[in-house]
C-alpha atoms as a PDB file:
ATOM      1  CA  UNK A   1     121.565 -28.605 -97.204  1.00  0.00           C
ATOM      2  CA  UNK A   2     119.823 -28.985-100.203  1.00  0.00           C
ATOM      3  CA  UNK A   3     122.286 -28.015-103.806  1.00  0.00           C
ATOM      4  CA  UNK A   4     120.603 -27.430-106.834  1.00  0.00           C
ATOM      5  CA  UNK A   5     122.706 -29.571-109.660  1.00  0.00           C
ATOM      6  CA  UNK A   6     121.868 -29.106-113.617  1.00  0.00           C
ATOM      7  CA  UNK A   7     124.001 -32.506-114.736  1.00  0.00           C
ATOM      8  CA  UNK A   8     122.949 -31.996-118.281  1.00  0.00           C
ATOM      9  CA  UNK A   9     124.153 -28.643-118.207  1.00  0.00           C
ATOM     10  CA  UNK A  10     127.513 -29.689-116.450  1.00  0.00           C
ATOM     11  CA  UNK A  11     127.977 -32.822-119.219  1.00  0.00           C
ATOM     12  CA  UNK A  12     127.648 -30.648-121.937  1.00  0.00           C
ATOM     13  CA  UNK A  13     129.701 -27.542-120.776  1.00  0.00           C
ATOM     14  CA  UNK A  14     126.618 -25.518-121.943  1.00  0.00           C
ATOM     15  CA  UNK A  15     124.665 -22.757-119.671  1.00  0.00           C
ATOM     16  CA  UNK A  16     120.932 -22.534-120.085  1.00  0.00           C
ATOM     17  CA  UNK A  17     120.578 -25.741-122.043  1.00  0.00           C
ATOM     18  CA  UNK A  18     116.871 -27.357-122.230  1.00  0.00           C
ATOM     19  CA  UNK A  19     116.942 -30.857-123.510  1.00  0.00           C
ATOM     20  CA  UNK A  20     114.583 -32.382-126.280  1.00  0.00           C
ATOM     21  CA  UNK A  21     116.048 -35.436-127.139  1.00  0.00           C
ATOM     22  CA  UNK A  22     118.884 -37.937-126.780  1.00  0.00           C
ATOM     23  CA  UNK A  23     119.254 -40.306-129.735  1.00  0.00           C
ATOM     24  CA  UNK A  24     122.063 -43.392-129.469  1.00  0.00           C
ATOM     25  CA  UNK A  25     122.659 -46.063-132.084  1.00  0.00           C
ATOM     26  CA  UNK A  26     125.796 -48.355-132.678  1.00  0.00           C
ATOM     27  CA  UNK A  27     128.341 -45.712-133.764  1.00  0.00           C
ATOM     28  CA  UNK A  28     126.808 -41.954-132.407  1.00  0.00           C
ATOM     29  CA  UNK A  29     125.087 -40.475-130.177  1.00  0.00           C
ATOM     30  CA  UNK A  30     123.188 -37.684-130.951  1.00  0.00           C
ATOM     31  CA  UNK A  31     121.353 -34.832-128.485  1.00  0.00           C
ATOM     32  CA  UNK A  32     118.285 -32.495-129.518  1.00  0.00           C
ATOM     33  CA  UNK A  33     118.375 -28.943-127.259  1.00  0.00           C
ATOM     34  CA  UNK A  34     117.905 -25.580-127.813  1.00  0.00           C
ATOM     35  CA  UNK A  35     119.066 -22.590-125.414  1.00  0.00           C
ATOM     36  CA  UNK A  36     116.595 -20.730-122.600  1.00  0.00           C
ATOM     37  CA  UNK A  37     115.506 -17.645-123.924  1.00  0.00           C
ATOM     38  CA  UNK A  38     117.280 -14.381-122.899  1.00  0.00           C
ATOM     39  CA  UNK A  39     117.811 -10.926-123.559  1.00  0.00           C
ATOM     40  CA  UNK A  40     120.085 -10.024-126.547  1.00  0.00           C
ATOM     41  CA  UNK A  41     121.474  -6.705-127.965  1.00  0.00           C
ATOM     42  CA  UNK A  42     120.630  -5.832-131.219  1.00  0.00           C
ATOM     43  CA  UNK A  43     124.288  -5.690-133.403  1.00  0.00           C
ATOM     44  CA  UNK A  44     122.800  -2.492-135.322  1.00  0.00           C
ATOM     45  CA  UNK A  45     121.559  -0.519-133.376  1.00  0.00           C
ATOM     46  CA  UNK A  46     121.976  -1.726-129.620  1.00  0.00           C
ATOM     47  CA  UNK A  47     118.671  -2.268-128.042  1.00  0.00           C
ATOM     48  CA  UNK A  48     117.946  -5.247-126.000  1.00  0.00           C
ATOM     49  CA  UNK A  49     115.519  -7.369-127.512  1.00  0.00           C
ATOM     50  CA  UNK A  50     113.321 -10.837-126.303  1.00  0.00           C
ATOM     51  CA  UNK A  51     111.383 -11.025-129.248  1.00  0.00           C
ATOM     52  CA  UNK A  52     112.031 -14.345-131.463  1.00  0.00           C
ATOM     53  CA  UNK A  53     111.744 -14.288-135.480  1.00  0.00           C
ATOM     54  CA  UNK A  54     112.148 -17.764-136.180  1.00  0.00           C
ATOM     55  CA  UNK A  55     114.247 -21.381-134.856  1.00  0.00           C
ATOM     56  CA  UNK A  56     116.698 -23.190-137.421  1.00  0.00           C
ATOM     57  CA  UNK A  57     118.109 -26.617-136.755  1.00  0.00           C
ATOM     58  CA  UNK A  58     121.595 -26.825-137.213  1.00  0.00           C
ATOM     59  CA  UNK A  59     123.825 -30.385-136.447  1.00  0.00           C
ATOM     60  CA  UNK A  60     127.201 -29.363-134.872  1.00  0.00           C
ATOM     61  CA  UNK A  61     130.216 -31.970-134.726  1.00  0.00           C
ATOM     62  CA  UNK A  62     130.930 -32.586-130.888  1.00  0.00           C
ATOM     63  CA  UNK A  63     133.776 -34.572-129.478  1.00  0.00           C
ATOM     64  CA  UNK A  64     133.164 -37.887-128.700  1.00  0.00           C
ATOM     65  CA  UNK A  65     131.167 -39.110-125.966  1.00  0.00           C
ATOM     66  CA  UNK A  66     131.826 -42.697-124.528  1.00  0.00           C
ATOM     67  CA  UNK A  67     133.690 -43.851-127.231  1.00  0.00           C
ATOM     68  CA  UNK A  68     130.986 -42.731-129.980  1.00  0.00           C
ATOM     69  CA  UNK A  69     130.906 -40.196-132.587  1.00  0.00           C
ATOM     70  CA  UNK A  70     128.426 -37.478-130.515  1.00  0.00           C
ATOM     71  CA  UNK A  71     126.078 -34.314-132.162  1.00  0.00           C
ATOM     72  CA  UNK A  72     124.424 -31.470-131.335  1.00  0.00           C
ATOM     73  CA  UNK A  73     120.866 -31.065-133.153  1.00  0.00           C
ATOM     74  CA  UNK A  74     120.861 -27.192-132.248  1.00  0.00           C
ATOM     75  CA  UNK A  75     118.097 -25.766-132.241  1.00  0.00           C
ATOM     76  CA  UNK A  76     118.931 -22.095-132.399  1.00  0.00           C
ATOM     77  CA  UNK A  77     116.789 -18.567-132.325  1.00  0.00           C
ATOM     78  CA  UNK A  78     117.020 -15.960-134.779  1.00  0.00           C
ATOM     79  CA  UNK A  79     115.609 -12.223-132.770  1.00  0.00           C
ATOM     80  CA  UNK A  80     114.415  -9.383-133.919  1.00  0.00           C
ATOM     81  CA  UNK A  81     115.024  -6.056-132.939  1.00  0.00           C
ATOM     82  CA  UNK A  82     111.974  -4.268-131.759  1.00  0.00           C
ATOM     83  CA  UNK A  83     113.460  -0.759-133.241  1.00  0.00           C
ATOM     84  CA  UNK A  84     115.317  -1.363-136.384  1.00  0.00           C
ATOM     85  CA  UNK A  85     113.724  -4.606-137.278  1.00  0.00           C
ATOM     86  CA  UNK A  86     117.170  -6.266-137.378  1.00  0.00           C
ATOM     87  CA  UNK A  87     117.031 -10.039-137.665  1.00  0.00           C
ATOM     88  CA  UNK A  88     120.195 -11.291-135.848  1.00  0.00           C
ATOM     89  CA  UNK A  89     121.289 -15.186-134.440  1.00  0.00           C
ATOM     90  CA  UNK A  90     121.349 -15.990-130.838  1.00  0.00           C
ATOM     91  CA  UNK A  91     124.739 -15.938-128.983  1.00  0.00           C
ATOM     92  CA  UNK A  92     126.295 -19.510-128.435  1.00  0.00           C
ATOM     93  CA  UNK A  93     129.269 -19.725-126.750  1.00  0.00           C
ATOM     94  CA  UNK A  94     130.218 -23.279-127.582  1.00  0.00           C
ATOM     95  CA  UNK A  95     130.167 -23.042-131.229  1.00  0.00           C
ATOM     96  CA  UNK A  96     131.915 -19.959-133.219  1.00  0.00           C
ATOM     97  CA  UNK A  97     130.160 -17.945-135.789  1.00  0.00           C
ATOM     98  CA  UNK A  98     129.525 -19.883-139.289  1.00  0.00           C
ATOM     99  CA  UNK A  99     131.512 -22.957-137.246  1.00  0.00           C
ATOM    100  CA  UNK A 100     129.828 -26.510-137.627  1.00  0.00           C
ATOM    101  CA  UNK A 101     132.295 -28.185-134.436  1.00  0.00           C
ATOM    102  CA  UNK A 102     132.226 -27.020-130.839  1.00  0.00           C
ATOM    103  CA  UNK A 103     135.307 -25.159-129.873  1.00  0.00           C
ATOM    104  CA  UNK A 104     135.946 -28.448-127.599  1.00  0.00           C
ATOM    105  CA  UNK A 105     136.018 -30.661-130.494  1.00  0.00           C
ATOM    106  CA  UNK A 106     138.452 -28.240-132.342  1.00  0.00           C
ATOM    107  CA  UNK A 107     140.614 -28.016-129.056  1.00  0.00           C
ATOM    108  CA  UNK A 108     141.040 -31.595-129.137  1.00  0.00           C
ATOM    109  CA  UNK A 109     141.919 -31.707-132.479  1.00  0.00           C
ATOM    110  CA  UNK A 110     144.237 -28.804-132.434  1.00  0.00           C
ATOM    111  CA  UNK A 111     146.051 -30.572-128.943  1.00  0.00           C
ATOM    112  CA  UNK A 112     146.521 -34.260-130.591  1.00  0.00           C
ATOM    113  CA  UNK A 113     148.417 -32.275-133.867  1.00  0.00           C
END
């Protein structure tokens, strides 16, 4: 029987992940990805929309990752609706809106407290 495994997808805890880059030194570790495309829904006006407007880079705080300070260099979509011309970010589930730590990170913040 042959299984299909994504380990990079199941080490991260991220869906739909496509690696770039894995960067270690002494003290961090830091990995380069950015998300598979996919349809989104347009917050105005509520078309579904494939188009892509533009990529920014954005370095989110992960927990750490055999005993070394670990980050995500993001790099993340920004759509636009075909109707309204809406310009709108990609959905990410492991970071919240305007958030610069994974919601694991915070977790394990929140849970030593």
């Amino acid at each position: 029987m042959l299984y299909e495994n994504n380990y990079i997808e199941k080490l991260l805890g991220i869906k739909g992940v496509i690696l770039k880059n894995i960067e270690e030194n002494d003290t961090s570790i830091t990995i380069s990805f950015k998300l598979k495309v996919k349809d989104h829904i347009c917050p105005c006006c509520g078309n579904i929309t494939r188009k892509i407007h533009d990529y920014r880079t954005q370095i989110i705080k992960e927990a750490p990752m055999f005993g070394k300070h670990t980050y995500y260099k993001y790099r993340k979509r920004r759509y636009v609706c075909n109707h309204c011309n809406k310009k709108f970010y990609e959905k990410a589930s492991f970071v919240p809106r305007y958030h610069r730590m994974t919601s694991r990170l915070v977790s394990l913040y929140i849970n030593r407290s």
